[in-house]
Protein backbone atom coordinates (compact mmCIF):
# COMPACT_ATOMS: atom_id res chain seq x y z
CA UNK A 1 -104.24 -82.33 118.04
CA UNK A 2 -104.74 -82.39 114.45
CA UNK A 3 -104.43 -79.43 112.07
CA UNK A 4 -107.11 -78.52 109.18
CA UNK A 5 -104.19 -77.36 106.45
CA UNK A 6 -107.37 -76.00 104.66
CA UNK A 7 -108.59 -74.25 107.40
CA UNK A 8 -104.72 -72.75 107.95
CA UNK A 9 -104.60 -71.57 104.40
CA UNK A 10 -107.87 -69.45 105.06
CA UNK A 11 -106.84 -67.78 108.23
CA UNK A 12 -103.74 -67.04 106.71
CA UNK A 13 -105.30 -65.70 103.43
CA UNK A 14 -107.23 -63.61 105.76
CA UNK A 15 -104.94 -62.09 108.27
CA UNK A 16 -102.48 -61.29 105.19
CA UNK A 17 -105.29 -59.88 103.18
CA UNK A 18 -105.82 -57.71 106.07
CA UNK A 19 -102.14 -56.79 106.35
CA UNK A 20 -99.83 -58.51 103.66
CA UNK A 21 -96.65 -57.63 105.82
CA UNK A 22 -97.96 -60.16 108.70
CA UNK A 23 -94.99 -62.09 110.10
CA UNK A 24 -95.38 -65.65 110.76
CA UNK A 25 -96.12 -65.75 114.04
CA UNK A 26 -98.94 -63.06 112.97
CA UNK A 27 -100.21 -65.76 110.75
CA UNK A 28 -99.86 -68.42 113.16
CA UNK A 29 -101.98 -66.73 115.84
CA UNK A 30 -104.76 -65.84 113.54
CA UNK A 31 -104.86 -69.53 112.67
CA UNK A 32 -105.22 -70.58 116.47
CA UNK A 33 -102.05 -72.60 116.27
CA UNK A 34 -98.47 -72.02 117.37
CA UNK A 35 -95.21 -70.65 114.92
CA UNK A 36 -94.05 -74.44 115.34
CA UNK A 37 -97.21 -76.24 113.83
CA UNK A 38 -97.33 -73.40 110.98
CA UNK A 39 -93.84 -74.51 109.85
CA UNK A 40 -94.37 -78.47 110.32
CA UNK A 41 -97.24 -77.46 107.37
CA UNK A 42 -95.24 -74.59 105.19
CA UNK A 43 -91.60 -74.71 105.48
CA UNK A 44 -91.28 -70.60 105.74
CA UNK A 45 -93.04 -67.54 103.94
CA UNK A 46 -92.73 -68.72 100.63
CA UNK A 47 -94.14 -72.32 101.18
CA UNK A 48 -97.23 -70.78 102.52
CA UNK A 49 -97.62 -68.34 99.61
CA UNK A 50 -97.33 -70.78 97.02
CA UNK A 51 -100.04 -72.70 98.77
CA UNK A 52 -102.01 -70.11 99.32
CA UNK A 53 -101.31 -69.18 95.19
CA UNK A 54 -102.53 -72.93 94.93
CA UNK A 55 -105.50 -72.02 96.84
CA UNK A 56 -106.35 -68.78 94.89
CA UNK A 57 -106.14 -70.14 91.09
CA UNK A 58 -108.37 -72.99 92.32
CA UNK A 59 -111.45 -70.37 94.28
CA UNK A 60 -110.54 -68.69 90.74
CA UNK A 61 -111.08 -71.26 88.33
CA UNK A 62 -114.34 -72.62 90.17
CA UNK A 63 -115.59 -68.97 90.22
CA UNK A 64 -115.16 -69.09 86.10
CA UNK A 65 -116.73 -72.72 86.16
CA UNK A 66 -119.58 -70.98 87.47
CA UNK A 67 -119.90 -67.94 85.53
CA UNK A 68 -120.67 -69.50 82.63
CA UNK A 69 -119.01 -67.25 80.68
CA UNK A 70 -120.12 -68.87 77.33
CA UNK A 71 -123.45 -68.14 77.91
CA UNK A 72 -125.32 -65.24 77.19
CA UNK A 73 -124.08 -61.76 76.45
CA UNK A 74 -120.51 -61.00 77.37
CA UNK A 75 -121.63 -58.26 79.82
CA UNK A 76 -124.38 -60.90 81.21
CA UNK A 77 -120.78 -63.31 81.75
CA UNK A 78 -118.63 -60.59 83.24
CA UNK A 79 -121.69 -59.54 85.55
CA UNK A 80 -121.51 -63.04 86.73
CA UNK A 81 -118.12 -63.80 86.55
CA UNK A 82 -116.90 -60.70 89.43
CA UNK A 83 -120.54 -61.87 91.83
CA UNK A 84 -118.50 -65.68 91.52
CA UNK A 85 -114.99 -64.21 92.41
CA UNK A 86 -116.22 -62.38 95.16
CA UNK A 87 -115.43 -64.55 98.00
CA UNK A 88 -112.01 -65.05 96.80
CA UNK A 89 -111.66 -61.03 96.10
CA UNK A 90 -109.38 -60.18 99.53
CA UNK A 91 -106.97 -63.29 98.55
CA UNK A 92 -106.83 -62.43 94.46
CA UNK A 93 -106.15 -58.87 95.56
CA UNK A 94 -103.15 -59.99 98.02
CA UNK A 95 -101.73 -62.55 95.51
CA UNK A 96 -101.86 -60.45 92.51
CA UNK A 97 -99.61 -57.37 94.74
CA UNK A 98 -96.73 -60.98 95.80
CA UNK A 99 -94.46 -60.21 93.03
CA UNK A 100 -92.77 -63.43 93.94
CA UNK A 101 -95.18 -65.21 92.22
CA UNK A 102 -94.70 -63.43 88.83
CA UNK A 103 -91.31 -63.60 88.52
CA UNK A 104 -88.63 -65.69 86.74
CA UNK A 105 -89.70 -68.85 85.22
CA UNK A 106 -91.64 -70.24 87.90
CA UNK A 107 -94.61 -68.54 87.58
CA UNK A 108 -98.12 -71.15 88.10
CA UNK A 109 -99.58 -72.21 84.52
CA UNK A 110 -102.97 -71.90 86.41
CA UNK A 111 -102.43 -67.73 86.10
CA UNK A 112 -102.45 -68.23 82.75
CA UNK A 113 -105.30 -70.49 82.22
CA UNK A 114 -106.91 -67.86 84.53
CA UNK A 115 -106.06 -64.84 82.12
CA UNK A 116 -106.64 -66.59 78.99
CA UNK A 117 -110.27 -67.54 79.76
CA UNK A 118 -111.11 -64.04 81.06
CA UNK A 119 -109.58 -62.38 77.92
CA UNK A 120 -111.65 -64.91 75.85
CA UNK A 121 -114.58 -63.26 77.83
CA UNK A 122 -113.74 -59.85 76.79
CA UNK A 123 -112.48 -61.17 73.19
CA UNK A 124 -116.17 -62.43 73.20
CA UNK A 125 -117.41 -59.26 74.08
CA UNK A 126 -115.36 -57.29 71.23
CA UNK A 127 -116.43 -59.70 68.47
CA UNK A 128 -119.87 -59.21 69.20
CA UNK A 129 -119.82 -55.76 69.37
CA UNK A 130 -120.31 -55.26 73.01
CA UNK A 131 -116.20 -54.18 74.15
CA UNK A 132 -114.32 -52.04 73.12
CA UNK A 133 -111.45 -53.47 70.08
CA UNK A 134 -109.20 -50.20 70.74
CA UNK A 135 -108.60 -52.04 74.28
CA UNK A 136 -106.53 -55.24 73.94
CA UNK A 137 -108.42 -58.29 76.06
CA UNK A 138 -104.87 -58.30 77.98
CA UNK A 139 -105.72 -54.88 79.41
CA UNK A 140 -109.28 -55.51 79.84
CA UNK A 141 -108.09 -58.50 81.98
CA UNK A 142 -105.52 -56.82 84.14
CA UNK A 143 -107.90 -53.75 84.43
CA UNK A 144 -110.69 -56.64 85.72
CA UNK A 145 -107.99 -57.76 88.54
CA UNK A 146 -107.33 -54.22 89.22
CA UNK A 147 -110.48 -53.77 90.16
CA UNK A 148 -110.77 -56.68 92.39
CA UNK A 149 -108.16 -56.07 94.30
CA UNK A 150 -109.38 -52.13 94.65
CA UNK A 151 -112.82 -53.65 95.65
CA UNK A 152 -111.61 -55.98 97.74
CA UNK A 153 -109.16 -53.74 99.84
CA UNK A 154 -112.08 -50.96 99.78
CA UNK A 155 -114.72 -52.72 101.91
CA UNK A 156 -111.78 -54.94 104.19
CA UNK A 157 -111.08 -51.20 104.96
CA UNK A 158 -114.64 -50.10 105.20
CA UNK A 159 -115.14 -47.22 103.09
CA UNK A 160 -117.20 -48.95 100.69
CA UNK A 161 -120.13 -51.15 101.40
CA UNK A 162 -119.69 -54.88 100.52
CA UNK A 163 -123.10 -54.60 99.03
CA UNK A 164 -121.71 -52.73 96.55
CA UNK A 165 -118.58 -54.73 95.54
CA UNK A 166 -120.28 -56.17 92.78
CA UNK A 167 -121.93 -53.57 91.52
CA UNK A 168 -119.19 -51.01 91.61
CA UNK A 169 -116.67 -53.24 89.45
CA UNK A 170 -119.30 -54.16 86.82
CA UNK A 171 -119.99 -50.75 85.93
CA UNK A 172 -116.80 -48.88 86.18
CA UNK A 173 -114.85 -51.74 84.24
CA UNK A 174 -118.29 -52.10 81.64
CA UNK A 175 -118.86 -48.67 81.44
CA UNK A 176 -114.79 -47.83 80.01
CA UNK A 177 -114.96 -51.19 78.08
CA UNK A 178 -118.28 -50.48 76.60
CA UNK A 179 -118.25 -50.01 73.02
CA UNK A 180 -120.13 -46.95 72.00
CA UNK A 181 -121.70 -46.17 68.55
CA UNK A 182 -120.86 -42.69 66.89
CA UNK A 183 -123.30 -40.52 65.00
């Protein structure tokens, strides 16, 4: 029988967005395929969660693709930008929490291709008078992930509508970020 690997990666970024402590045999069940055929594919734990890392930047990078995020205001961008990431939300939220990942030397150039176009989005914002400048685009951009993952882990749990996921983001991370004009 052959294996989907792509089809792997999701069930796995599923079941341990649902419960990052999932053993492998956890994962391997949720994937409809035995401990055995998981390990022929990802060599232990850490194979898999680079690949799934693999599979995150890339959901991440085609959500930015498709934001736009050159094009028209800077809120407009970021309104678009967290609607694009939303299918990838539950993965970006169990990645960011893997410190593995963001230690030592090793850590994926795509992470920082990642955070440097979202803090161009916010830098964006600030030079056109839409951000906040008293909040560094680093912040802005770590507060934006924060969010995601907060999101994301909210509705997987159900106390907040998926509906809303969008929504709820966009105006708690505008609203702070917003620059306001004193009289």
């Amino acid at each position: 029988m052959s294996v989907d690997r792509d089809q792997v990666l999701r069930s796995a970024a599923a079941q341990l967005t649902r419960k990052g402590s999932s053993t492998l045999d956890e994962v391997a069940r949720a994937a409809g395929i035995s401990r055995a055929t998981l390990h022929r594919h990802f060599a232990g734990r850490d194979a898999l969660i680079r690949a799934l890392e693999d599979l995150g930047l890339q959901e991440c990078e085609t959500a930015l693709d498709a934001a736009r995020l050159g094009e028209d205001s800077a809120q407009d961008a970021l309104r678009r930008l967290i609607r694009e990431i939303e299918p990838a939300a539950g993965l970006l939220a169990f990645l960011v929490t893997e410190n593995q990942l963001f230690e030592g030397e090793d850590r994926h150039e795509g992470w920082s291709r990642i955070d440097d176009r979202m803090a161009e989005l916010f830098r964006r914002g600030q030079e056109s008078g839409e951000f906040r400048i008293d909040l560094s685009t680093a912040w802005l951009t770590d507060a934006l992930y924060g969010l995601i993952g907060s999101a994301a882990w909210a509705v997987l749990d159900g106390r907040v509508a998926a509906k809303d996921f969008s929504y709820m983001i966009a105006e708690l991370l505008i609203g702070g970020a917003q620059r306001r004009v004193e009289s």
